[in-house]
C-alpha atoms as a PDB file:
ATOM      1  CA  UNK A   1      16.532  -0.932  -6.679  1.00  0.00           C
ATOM      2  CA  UNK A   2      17.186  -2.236  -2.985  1.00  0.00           C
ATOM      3  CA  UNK A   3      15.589  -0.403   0.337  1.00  0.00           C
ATOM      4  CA  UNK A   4      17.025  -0.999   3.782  1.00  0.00           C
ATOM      5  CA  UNK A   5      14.371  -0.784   6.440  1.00  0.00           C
ATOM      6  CA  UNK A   6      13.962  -2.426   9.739  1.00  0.00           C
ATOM      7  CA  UNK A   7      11.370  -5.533  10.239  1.00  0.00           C
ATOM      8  CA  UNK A   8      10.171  -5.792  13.995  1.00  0.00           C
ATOM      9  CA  UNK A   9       8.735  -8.936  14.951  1.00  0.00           C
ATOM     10  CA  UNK A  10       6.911  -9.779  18.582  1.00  0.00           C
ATOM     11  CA  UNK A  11       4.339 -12.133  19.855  1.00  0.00           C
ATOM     12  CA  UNK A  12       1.061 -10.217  21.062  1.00  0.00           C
ATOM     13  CA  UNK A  13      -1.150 -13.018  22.494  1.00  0.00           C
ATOM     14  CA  UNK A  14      -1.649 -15.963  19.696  1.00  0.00           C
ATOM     15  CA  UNK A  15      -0.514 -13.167  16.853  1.00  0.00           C
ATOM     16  CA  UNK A  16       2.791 -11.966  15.660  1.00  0.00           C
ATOM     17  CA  UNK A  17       2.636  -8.370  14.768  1.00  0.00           C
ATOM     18  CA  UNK A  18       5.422  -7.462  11.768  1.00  0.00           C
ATOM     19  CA  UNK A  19       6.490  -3.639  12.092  1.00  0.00           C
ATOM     20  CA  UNK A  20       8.729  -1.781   9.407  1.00  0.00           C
ATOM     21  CA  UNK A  21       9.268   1.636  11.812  1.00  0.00           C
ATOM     22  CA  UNK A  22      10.964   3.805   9.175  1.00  0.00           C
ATOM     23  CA  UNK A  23       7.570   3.455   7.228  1.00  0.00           C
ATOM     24  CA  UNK A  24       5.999   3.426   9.617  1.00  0.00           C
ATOM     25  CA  UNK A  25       3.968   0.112   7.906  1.00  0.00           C
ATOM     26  CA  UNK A  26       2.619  -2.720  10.336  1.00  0.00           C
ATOM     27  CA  UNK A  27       0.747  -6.271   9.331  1.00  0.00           C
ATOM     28  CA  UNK A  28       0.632  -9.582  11.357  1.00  0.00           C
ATOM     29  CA  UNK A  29      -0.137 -13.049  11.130  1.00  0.00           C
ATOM     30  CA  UNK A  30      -0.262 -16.344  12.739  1.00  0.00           C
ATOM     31  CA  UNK A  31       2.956 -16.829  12.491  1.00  0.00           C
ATOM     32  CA  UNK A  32       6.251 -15.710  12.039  1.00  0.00           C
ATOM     33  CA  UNK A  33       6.823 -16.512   8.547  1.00  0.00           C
ATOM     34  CA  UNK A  34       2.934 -15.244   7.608  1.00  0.00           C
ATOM     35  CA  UNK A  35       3.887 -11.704   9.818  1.00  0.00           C
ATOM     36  CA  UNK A  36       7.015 -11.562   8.040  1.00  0.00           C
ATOM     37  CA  UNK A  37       5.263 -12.003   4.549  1.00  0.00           C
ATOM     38  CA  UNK A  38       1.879  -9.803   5.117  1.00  0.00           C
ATOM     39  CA  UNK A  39       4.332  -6.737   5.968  1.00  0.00           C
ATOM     40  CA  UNK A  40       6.608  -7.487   2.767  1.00  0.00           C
ATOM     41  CA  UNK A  41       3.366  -7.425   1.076  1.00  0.00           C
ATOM     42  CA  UNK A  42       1.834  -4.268   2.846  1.00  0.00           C
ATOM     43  CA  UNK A  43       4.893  -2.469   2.196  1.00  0.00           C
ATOM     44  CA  UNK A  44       5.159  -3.446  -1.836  1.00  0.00           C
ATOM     45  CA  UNK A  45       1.531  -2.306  -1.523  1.00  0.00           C
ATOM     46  CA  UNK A  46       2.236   1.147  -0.417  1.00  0.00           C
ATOM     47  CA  UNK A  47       5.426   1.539  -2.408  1.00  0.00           C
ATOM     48  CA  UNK A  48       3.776   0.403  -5.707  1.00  0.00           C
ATOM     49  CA  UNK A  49       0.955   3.180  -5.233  1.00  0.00           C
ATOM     50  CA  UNK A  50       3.072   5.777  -3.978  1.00  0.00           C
ATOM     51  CA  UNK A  51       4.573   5.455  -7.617  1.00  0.00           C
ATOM     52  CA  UNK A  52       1.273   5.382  -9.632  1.00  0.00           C
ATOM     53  CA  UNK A  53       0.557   8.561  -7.866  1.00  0.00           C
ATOM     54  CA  UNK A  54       4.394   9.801  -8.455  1.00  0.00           C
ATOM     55  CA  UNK A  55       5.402  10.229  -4.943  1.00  0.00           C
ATOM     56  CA  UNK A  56       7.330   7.635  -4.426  1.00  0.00           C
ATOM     57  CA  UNK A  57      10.599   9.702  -3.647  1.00  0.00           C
ATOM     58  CA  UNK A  58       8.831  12.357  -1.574  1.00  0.00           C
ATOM     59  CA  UNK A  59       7.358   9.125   0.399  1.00  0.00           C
ATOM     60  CA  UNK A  60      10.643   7.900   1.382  1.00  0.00           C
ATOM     61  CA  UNK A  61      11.984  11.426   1.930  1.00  0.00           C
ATOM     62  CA  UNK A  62       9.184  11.738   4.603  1.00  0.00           C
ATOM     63  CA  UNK A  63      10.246   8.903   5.963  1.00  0.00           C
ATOM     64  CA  UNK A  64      13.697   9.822   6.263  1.00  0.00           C
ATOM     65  CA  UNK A  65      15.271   7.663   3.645  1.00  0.00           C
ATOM     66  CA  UNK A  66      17.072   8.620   1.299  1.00  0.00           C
ATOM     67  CA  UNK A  67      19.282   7.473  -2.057  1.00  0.00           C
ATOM     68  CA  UNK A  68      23.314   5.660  -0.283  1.00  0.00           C
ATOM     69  CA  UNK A  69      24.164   4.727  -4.234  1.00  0.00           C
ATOM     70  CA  UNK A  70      21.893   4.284  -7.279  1.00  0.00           C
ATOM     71  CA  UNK A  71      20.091   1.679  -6.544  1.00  0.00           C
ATOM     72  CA  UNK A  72      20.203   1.377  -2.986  1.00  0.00           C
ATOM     73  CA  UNK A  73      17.868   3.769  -0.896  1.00  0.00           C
ATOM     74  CA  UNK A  74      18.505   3.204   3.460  1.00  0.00           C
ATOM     75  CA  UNK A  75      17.439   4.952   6.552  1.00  0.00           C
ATOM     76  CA  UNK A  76      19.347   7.448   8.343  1.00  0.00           C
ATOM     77  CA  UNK A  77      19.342   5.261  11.230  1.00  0.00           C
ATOM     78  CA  UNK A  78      20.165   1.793  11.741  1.00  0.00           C
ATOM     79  CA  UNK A  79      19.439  -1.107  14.293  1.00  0.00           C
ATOM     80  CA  UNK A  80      22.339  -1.993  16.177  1.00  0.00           C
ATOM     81  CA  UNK A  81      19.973  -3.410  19.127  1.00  0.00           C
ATOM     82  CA  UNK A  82      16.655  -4.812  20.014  1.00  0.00           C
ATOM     83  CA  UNK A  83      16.004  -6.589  23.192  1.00  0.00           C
ATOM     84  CA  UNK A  84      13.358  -6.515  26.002  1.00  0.00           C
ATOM     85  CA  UNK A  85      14.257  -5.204  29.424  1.00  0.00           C
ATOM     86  CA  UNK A  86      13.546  -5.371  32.625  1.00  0.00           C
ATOM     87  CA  UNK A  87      13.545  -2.462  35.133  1.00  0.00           C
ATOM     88  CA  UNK A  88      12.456  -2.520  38.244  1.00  0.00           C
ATOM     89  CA  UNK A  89      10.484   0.157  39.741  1.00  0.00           C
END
């Protein structure tokens, strides 16, 4: 089984915070590669206990995900663009 989700990465002071929004699942680390790796790990986390307490599918319903084939479960959104701004004011 494959799930599409969104990984946000961004520098906060000397930490990189890793953000999955659909889950709404966060980690971070000292850098990218640990951020990247803490979140994979918080998620696998959540999803493995969601299905030892059988509510794994009513998890990623409430998330807003839901089945695109049989193995493949996505968001109803998806990322087409991430960039910081600048407005002035």
């Amino acid at each position: 089984m494959k799930l599409r989700i969104t990984e946000e990465i961004w520098k906060e002071g000397n930490m990189y915070v890793s953000y999955c929004p659909e889950l709404d699942i966060a980690s971070c680390g000292e850098n990218v590669g640990q951020a990247k790796f803490n979140l994979h790990e918080a998620i696998m986390i959540n999803i493995e206990e969601t299905k030892k307490m059988g509510t794994f599918i009513q998890f990623l319903e409430s998330c807003g995900i839901e089945a695109v084939s049989d193995d493949v479960f996505s968001a109803q959104k998806e990322l087409v663009s991430f960039a910081p701004i600048e407005l002035s004011l």
